[in-house]
Protein backbone atom coordinates (compact mmCIF):
# COMPACT_ATOMS: atom_id res chain seq x y z
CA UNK A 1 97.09 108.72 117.80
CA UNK A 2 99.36 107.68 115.24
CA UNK A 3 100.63 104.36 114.74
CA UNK A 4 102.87 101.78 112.89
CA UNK A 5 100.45 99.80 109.93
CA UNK A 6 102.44 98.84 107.06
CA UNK A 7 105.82 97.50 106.15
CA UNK A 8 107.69 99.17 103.50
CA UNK A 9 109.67 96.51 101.61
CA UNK A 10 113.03 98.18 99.61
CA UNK A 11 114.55 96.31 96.57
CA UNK A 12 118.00 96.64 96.90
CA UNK A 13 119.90 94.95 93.79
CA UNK A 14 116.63 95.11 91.84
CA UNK A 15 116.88 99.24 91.20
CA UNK A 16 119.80 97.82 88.79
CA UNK A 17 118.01 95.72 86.77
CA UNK A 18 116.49 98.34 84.44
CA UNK A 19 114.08 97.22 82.14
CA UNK A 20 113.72 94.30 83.74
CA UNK A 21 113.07 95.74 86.92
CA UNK A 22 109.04 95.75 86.41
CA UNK A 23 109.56 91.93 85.95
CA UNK A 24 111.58 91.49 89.54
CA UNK A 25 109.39 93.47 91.46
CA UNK A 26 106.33 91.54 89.98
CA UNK A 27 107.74 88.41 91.09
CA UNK A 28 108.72 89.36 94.55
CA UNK A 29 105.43 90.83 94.98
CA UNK A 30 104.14 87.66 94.40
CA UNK A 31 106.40 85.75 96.37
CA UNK A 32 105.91 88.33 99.44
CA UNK A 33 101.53 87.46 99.08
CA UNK A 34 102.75 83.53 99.02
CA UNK A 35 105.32 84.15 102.24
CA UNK A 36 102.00 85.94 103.71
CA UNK A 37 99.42 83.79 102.54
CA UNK A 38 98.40 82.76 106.85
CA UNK A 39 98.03 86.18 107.61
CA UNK A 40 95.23 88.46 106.74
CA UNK A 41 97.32 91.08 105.30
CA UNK A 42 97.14 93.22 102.20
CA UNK A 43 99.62 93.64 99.87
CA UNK A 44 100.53 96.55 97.22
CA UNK A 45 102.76 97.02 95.06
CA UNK A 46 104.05 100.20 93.43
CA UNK A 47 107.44 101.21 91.18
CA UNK A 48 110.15 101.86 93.82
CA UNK A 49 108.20 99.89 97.16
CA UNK A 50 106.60 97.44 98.08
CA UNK A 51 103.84 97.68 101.27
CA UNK A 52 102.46 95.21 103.49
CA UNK A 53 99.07 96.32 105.23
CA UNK A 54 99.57 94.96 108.78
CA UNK A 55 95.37 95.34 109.15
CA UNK A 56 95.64 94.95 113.23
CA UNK A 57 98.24 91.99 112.96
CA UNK A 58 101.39 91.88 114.98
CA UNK A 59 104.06 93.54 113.51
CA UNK A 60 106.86 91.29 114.33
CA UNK A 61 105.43 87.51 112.97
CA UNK A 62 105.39 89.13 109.64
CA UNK A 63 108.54 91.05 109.60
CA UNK A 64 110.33 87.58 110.71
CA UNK A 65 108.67 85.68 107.91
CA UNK A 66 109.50 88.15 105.34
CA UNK A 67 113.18 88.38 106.02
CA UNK A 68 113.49 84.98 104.66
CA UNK A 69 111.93 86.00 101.12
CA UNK A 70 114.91 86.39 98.61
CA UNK A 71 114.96 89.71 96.92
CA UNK A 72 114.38 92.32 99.80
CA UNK A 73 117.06 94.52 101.01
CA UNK A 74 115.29 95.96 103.82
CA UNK A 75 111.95 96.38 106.06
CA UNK A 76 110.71 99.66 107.31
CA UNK A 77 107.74 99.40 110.00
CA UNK A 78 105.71 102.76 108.80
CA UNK A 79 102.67 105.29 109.56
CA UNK A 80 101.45 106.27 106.38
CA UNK A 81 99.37 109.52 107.00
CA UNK A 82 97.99 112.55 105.07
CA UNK A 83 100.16 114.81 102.95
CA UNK A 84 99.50 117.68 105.59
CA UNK A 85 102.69 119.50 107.38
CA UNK A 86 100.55 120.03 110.72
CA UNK A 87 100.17 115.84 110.31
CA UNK A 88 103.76 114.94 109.86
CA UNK A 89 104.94 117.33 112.64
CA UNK A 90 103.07 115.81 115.04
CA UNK A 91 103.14 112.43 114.00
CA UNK A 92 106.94 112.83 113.62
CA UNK A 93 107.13 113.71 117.48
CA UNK A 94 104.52 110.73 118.48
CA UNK A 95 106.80 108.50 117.36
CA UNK A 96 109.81 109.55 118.10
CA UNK A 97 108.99 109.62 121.71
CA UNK A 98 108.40 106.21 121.44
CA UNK A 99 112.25 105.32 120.88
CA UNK A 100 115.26 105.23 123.19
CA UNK A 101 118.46 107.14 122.69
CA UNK A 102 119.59 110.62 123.07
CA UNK A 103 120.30 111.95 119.53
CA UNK A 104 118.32 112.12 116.08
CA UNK A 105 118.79 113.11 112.62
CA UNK A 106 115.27 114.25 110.58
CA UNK A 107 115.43 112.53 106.46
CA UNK A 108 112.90 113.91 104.61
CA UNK A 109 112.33 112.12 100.55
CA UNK A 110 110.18 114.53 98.88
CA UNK A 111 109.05 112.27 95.72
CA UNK A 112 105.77 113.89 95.50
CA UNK A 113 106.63 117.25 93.58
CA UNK A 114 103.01 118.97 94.26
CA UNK A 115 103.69 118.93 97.77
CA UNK A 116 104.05 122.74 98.49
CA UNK A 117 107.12 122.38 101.05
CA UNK A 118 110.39 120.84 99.91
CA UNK A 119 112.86 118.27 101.54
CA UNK A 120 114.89 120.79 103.63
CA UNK A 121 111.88 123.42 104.47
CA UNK A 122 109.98 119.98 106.27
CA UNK A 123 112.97 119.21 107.87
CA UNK A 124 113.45 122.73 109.45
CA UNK A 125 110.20 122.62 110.46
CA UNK A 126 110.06 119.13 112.04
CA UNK A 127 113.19 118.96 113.65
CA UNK A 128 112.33 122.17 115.95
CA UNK A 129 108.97 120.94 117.17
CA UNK A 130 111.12 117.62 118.36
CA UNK A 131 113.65 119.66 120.16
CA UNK A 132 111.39 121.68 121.77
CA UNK A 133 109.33 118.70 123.00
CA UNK A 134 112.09 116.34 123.89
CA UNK A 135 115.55 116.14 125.65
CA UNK A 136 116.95 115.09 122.38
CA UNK A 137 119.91 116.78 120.13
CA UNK A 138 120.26 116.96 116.82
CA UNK A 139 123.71 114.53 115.28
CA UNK A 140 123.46 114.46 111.72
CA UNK A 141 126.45 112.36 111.82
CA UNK A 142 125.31 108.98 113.60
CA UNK A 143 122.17 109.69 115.49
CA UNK A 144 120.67 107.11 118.20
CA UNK A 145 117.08 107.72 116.14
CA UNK A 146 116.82 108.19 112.52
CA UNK A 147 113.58 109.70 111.46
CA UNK A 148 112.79 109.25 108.12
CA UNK A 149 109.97 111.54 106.42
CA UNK A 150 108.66 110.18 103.04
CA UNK A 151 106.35 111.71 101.19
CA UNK A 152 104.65 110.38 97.88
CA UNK A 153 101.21 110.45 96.47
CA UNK A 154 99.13 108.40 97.86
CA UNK A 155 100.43 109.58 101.39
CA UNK A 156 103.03 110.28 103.72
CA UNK A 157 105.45 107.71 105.43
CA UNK A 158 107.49 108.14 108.87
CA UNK A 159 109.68 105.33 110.03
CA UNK A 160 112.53 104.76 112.39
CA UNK A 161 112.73 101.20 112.68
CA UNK A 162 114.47 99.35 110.19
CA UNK A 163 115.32 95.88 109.53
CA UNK A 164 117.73 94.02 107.05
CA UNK A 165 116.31 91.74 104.19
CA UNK A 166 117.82 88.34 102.85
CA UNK A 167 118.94 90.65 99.84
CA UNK A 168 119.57 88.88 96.75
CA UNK A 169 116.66 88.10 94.14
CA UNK A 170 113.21 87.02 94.22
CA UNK A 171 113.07 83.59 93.98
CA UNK A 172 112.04 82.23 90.22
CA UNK A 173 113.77 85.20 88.43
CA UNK A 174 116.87 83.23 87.60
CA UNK A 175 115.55 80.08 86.20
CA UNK A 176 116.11 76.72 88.23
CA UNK A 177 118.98 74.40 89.01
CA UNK A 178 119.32 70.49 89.28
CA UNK A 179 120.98 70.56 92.90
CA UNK A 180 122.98 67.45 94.58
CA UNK A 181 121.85 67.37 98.03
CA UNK A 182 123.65 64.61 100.09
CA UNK A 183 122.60 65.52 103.71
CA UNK A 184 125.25 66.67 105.16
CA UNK A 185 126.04 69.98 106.59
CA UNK A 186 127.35 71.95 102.56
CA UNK A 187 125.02 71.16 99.98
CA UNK A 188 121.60 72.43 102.25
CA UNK A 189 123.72 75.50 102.72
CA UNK A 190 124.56 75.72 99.14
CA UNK A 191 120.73 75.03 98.34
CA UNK A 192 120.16 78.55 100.24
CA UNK A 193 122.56 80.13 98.65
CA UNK A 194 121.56 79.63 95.04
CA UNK A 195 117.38 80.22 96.14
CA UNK A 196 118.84 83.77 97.48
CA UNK A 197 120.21 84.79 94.16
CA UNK A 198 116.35 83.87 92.63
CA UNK A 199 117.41 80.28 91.24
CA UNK A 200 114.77 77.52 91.67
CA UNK A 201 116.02 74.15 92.78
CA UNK A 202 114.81 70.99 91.99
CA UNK A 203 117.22 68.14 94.11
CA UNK A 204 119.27 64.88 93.62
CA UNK A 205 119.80 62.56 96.12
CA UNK A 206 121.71 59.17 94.95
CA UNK A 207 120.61 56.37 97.49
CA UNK A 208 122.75 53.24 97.70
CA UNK A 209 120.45 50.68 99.81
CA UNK A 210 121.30 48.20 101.57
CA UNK A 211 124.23 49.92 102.57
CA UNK A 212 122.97 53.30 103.19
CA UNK A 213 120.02 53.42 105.31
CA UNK A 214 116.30 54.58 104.91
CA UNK A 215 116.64 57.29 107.26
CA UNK A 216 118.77 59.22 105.08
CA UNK A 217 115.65 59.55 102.53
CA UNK A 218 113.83 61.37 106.14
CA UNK A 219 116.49 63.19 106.74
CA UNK A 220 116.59 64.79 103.71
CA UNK A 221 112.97 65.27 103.47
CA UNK A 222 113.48 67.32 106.84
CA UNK A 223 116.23 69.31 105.43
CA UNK A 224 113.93 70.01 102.67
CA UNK A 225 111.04 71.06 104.80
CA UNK A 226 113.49 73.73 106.76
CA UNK A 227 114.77 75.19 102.90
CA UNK A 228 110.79 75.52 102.31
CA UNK A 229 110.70 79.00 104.28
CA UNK A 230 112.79 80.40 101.36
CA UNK A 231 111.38 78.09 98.22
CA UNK A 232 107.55 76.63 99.04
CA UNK A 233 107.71 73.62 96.85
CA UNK A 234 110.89 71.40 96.35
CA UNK A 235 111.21 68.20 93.82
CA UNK A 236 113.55 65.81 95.11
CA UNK A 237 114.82 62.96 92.69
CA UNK A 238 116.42 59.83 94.78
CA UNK A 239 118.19 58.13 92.19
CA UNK A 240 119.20 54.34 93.29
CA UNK A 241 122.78 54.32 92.69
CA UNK A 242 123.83 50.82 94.41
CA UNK A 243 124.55 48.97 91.08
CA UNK A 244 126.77 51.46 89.80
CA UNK A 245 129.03 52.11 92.81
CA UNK A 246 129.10 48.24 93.19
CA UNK A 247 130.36 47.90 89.23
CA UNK A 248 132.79 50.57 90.51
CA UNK A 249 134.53 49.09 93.14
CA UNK A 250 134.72 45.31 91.15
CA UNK A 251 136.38 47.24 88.44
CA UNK A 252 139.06 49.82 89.71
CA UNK A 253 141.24 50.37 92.56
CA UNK A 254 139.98 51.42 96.01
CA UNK A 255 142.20 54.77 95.39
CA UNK A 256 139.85 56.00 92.23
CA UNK A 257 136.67 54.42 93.44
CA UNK A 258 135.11 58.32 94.79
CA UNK A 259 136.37 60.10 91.70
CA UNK A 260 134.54 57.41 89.55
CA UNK A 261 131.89 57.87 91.66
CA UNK A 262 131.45 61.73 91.58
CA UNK A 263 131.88 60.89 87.82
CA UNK A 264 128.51 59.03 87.26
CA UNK A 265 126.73 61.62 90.04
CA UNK A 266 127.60 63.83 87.49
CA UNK A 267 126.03 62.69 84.43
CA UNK A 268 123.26 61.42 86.33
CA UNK A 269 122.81 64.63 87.30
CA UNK A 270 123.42 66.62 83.89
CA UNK A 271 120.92 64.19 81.93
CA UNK A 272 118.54 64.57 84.60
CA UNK A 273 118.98 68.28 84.76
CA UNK A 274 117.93 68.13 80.87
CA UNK A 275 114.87 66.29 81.20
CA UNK A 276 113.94 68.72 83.90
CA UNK A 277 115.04 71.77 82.09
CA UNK A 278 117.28 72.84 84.50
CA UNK A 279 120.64 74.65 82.47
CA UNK A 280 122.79 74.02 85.40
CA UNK A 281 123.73 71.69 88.01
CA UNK A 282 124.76 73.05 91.71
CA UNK A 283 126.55 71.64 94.45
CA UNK A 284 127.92 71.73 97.75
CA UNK A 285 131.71 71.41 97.26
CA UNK A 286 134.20 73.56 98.86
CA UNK A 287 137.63 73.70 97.52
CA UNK A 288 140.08 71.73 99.06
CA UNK A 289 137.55 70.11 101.77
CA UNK A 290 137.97 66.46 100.85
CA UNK A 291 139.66 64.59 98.44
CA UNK A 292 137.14 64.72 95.63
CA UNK A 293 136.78 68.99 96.29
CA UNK A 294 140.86 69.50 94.98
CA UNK A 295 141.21 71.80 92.11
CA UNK A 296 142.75 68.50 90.49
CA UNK A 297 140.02 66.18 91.22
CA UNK A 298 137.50 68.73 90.06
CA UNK A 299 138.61 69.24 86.99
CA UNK A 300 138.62 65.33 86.27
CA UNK A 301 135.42 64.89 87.83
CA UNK A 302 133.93 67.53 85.47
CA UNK A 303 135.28 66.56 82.68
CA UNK A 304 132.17 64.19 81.77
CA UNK A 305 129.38 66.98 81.70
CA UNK A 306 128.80 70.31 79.68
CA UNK A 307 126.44 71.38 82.18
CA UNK A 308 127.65 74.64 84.01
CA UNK A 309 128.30 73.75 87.57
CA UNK A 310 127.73 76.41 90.34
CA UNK A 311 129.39 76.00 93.89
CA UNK A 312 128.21 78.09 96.12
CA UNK A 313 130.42 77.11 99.15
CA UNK A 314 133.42 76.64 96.93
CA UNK A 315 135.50 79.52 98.62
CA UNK A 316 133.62 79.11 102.48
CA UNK A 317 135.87 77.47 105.11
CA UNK A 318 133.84 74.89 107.11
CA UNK A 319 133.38 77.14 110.40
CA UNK A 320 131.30 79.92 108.01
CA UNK A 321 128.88 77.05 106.18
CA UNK A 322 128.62 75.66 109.70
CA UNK A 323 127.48 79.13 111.09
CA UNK A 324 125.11 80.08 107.84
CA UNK A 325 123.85 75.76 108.51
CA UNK A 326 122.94 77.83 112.02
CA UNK A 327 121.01 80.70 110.40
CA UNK A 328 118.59 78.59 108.20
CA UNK A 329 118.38 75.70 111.05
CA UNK A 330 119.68 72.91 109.35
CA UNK A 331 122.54 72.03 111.20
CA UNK A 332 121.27 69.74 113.47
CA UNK A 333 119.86 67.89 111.04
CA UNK A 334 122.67 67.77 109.16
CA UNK A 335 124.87 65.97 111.68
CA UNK A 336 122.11 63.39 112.25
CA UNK A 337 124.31 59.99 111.79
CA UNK A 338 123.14 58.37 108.68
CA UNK A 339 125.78 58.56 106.10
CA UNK A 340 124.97 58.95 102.48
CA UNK A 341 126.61 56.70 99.50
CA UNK A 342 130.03 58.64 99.32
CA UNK A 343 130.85 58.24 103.26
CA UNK A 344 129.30 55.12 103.35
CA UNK A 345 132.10 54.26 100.47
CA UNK A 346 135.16 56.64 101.52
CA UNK A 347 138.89 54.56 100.90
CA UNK A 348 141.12 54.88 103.21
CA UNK A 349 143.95 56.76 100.91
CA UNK A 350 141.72 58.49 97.85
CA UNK A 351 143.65 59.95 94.93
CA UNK A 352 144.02 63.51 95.69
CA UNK A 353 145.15 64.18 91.58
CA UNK A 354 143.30 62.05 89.86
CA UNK A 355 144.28 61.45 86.32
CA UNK A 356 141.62 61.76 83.59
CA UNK A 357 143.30 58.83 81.58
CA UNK A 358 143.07 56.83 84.30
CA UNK A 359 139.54 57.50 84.92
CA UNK A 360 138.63 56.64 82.17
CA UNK A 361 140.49 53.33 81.74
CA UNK A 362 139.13 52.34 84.74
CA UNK A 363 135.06 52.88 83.32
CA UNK A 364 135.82 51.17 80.02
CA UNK A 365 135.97 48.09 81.84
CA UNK A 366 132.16 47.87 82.13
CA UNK A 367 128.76 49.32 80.81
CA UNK A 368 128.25 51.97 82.83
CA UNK A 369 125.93 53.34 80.00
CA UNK A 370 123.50 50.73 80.85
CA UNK A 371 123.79 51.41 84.21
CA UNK A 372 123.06 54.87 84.13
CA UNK A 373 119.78 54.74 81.90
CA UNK A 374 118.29 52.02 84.17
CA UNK A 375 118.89 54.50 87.57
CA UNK A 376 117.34 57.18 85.40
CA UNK A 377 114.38 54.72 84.74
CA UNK A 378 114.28 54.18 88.42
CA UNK A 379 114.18 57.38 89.76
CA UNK A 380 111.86 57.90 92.61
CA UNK A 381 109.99 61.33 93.33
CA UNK A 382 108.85 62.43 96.51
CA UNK A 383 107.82 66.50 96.38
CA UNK A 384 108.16 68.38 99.76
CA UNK A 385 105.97 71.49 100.26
């Protein structure tokens, strides 16, 4: 009796890449044996698939687990089975039976050139042994049960259930980011986002004790632990920050005291992104959310660092980063309530169009230079994995 042992993993984007496509697929193959490493499962890899051999395990576990891995478009649960036409006819209808609807639509792939029978002579042959054996009909249009015939080298595949991937790249393919992770609901969100397009993150966190409290520093560590599923090992920088946002608010109105704020975050964060060799910084900002996230205050805000900046959530209204906050599970410990340094230190009326002069008359009334290399010389590390 035939039945379903391996998972066929597409590529998706990765058939673009050209020649570095051999690159991609090595790295997702090696992030799929990491995602797998608690099962005892075998993986192969070959030029346009990748297949997981279930060896007895549940199929569903490891289907799950590998929809979180960055880089896969889709999941096929397959019988692979000899390269014989009396095999895949009656394999074909074994499995079929097995499925609910009332129409189907035979795909056959013919890669495998020494086969003797091509794509449409297998699926005139399979098709009639299925509607003489079920109550099916054929609808090549939209079918209830898709059959798909594949046949290669090293074997034949048949598959009919499919399941979607994460998409995007393999994780590590992109090079790494310096990411500001506050806590709240965006910037764990926006941490997903960049891992699905292959960029590594290392994090920043700027902690402002007494006034913020030490539960942030867990919460964040939780966050963390949910964003492993997608990247295994995550370096998170707390950066004590209390000195300078106290030199801020002695030395410019209450009005200008976030943008100075997001100022020094950000060259924190570009010098530290240097040391760590990280090319660009990423946040959690979405235009227009708050009064530091206007186009206006932006552009003063960025003005101190060369640093690309990527926003991932920068177009999202709140209701979709709440629902993807859903997907990867961090949303309820997002809205845990232990503020971080900027909502700890929100004015009641903050400038909305900052002006760059101003800004910076405002910081040339003390050493924030100083400041900034002793919270860089302070820097605490805690890695989650």
């Amino acid at each position: 009796m035939v039945s379903y042992d391996y998972v066929m993993v597409r590529f998706g984007e990765l058939s673009t890449k050209g020649k570095n496509k051999k690159d991609f697929i090595h790295t997702l193959f090696l992030n799929i044996k990491h995602a797998l490493k608690d099962y005892d499962v075998k993986v192969e890899s070959r030029f346009d698939h990748i297949y997981v051999y279930l060896n007895g395990n549940e199929y569903q576990p490891i289907i799950d687990r590998l929809q979180d891995v960055s880089g896969i478009q889709g999941l096929s649960l397959v019988a692979r089975i000899e390269n014989d036409i009396e095999k895949i006819k009656e394999s074909s209808l074994e499995l079929i039976k097995l499925e609910e609807g009332k129409t189907f639509k035979v795909k056959v792939k013919r890669s495998n050139k020494k086969f003797p029978l091509h794509s449409e002579e297998i699926t005139r042959i399979v098709a009639p042994v299925i509607l003489k054996n079920t109550n099916l009909k054929v609808d090549v249009h939209n079918p209830d049960i898709l059959l798909n015939i594949e046949v290669r080298d090293e074997g034949t595949y048949i598959f009919v259930k499919t399941f979607p991937g994460a998409g995007g790249y393999p994780l590590g393919v992109a090079g790494k980011s310096m990411h500001m992770l506050s806590g709240g609901i965006d910037s764990p969100v926006a941490a997903y986002l960049m891992m699905k397009r292959g960029v590594t993150i290392e994090c920043i966190h700027f902690a402002s004790p007494p006034y913020t409290q030490e539960a942030v520093i867990y919460k964040l560590i939780d966050l963390l632990t949910k964003l492993n599923r997608y990247q295994p090992r995550i370096r998170l920088h707390i950066v004590p920050f209390t000195k300078i946002q106290e030199a801020i608010y002695d030395n410019a109105p209450e009005s200008y005291c976030i943008t100075l704020m997001r100022r020094m975050m950000y060259r924190l964060a570009s010098r530290l992104a240097r040391r760590r060799n990280c090319p660009v910084i990423s946040t959690g900002e979405s235009v227009g959310q708050v009064a530091s996230q206007t186009l206006q205050s932006m552009a003063t805000i960025n003005e101190v660092t060369s640093t690309p900046v990527i926003r991932p959530c920068a177009t999202m209204d709140k209701l979709e980063i709440i629902k993807l906050s859903k997907k990867i599970d961090t949303y309820d410990i997002s809205i845990r309530p232990y503020e971080d340094c900027c909502t700890i230190f929100t004015p009641k009326a903050p400038k909305t169009a900052p002006k760059l002069e101003e800004a910076k008359e405002y910081e040339e009334k003390f050493d924030y230079e100083s400041l900034i290399n002793e919270a860089l010389n302070n820097i605490e590390v805690k890695i989650i994995e």
